[in-house]
C-alpha atoms as a PDB file:
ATOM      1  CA  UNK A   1      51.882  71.175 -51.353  1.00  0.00           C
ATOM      2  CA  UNK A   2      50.097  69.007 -48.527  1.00  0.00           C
ATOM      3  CA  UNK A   3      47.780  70.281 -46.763  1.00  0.00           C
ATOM      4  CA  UNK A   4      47.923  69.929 -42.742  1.00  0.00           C
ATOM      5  CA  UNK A   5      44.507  68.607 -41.267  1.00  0.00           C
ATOM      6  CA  UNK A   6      44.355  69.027 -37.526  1.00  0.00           C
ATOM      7  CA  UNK A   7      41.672  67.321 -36.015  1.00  0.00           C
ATOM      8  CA  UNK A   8      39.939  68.315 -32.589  1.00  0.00           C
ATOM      9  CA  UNK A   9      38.571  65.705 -29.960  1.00  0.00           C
ATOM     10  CA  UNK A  10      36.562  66.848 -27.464  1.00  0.00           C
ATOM     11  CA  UNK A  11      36.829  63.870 -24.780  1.00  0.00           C
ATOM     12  CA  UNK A  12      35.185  64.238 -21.499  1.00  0.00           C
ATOM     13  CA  UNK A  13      36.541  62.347 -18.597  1.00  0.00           C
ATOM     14  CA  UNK A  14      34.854  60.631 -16.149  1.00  0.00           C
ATOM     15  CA  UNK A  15      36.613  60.553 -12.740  1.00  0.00           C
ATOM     16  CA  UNK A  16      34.114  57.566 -11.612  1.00  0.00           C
ATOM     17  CA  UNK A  17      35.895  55.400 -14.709  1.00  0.00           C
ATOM     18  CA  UNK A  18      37.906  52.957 -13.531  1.00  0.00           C
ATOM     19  CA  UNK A  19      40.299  50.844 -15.811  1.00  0.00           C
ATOM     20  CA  UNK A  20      39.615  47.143 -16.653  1.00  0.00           C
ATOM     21  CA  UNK A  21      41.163  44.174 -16.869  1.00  0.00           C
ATOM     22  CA  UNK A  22      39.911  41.227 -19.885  1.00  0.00           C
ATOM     23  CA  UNK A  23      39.293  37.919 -17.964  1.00  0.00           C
ATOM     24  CA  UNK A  24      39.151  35.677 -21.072  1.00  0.00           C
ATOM     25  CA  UNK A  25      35.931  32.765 -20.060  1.00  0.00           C
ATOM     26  CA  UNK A  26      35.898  29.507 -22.215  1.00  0.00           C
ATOM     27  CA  UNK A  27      32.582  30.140 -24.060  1.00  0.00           C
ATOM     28  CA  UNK A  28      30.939  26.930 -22.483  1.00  0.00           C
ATOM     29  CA  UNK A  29      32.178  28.016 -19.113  1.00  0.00           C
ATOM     30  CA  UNK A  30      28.943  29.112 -17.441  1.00  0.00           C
ATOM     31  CA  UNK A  31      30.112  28.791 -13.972  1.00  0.00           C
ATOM     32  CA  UNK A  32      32.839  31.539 -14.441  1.00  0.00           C
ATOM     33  CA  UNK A  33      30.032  33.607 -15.979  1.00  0.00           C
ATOM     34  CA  UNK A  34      27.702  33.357 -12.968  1.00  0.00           C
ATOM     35  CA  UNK A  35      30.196  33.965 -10.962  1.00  0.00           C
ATOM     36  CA  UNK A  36      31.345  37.181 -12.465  1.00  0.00           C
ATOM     37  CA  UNK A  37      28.009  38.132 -12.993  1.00  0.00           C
ATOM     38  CA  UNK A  38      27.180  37.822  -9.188  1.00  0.00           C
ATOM     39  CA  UNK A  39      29.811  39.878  -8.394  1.00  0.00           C
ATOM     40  CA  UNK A  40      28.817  43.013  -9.637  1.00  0.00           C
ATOM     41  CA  UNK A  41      31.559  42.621 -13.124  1.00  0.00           C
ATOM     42  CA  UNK A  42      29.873  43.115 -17.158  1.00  0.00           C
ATOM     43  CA  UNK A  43      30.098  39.868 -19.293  1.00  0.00           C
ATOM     44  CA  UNK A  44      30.957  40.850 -22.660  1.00  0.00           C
ATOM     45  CA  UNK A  45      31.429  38.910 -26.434  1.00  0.00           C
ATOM     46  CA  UNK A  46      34.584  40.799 -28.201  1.00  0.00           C
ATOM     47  CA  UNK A  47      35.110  39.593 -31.809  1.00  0.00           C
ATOM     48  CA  UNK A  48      38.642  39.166 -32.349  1.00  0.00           C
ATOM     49  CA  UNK A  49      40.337  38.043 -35.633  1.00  0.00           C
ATOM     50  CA  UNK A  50      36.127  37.272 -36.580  1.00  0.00           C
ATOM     51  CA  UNK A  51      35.921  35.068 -34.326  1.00  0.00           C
ATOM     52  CA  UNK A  52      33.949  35.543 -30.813  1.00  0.00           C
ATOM     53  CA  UNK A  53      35.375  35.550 -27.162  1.00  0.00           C
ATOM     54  CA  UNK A  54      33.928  35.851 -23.594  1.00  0.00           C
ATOM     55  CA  UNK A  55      35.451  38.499 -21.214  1.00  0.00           C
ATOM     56  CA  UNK A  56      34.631  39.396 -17.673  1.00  0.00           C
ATOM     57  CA  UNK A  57      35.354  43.237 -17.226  1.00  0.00           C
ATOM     58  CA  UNK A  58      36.932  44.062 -13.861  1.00  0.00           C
ATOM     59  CA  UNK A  59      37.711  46.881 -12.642  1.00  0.00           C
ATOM     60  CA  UNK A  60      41.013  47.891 -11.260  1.00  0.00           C
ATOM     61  CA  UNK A  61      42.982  49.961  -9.008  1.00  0.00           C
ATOM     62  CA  UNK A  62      45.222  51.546 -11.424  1.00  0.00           C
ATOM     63  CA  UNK A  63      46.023  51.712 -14.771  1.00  0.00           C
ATOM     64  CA  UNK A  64      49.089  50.372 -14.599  1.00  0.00           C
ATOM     65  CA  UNK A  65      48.069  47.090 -12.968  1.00  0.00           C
ATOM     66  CA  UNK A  66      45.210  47.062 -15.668  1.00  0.00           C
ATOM     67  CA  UNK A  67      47.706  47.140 -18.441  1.00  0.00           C
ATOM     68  CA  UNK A  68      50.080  44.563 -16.534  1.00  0.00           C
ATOM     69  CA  UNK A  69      47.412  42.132 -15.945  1.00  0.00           C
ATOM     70  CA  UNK A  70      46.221  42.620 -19.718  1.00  0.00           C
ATOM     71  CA  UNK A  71      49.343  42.232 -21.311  1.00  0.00           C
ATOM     72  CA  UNK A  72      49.975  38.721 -19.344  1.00  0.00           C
ATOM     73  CA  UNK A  73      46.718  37.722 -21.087  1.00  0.00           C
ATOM     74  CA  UNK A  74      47.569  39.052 -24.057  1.00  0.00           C
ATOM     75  CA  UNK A  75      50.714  36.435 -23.915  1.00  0.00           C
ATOM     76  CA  UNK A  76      48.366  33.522 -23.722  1.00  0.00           C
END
């Protein structure tokens, strides 16, 4: 007989979190970094498929235009 785990996540949401969209940057592209970083948005190196990419993290209105904005991206 299998036995049924049920798991419990205790998530607290913050109502200051705002949803981001992934600029991809070329990784020799530091004028698109400066410029991010001058405007208040978080530079980060994601790993995908082992390999390393720049993003810019901005923040969006909604989630929805996050996750519209991402996907286009995504087709890239």
């Amino acid at each position: 007989m299998a036995q049924k785990i049920i798991a419990s996540t205790n998530a607290t949401i913050n109502p200051d979190r705002r949803p981001l969209i992934y600029y991809p940057i070329d990784n020799d592209d530091c004028e698109s970094v400066s410029f991010y970083e001058n405007n208040g948005c978080v530079i980060r190196t994601i790993t995908l498929n082992g390999k390393p990419h720049l993003f810019a993290l901005v923040p969006a209105e909604t989630q929805k235009q996050a996750d519209r904005i991402n996907r286009e991206f995504g087709i890239l």
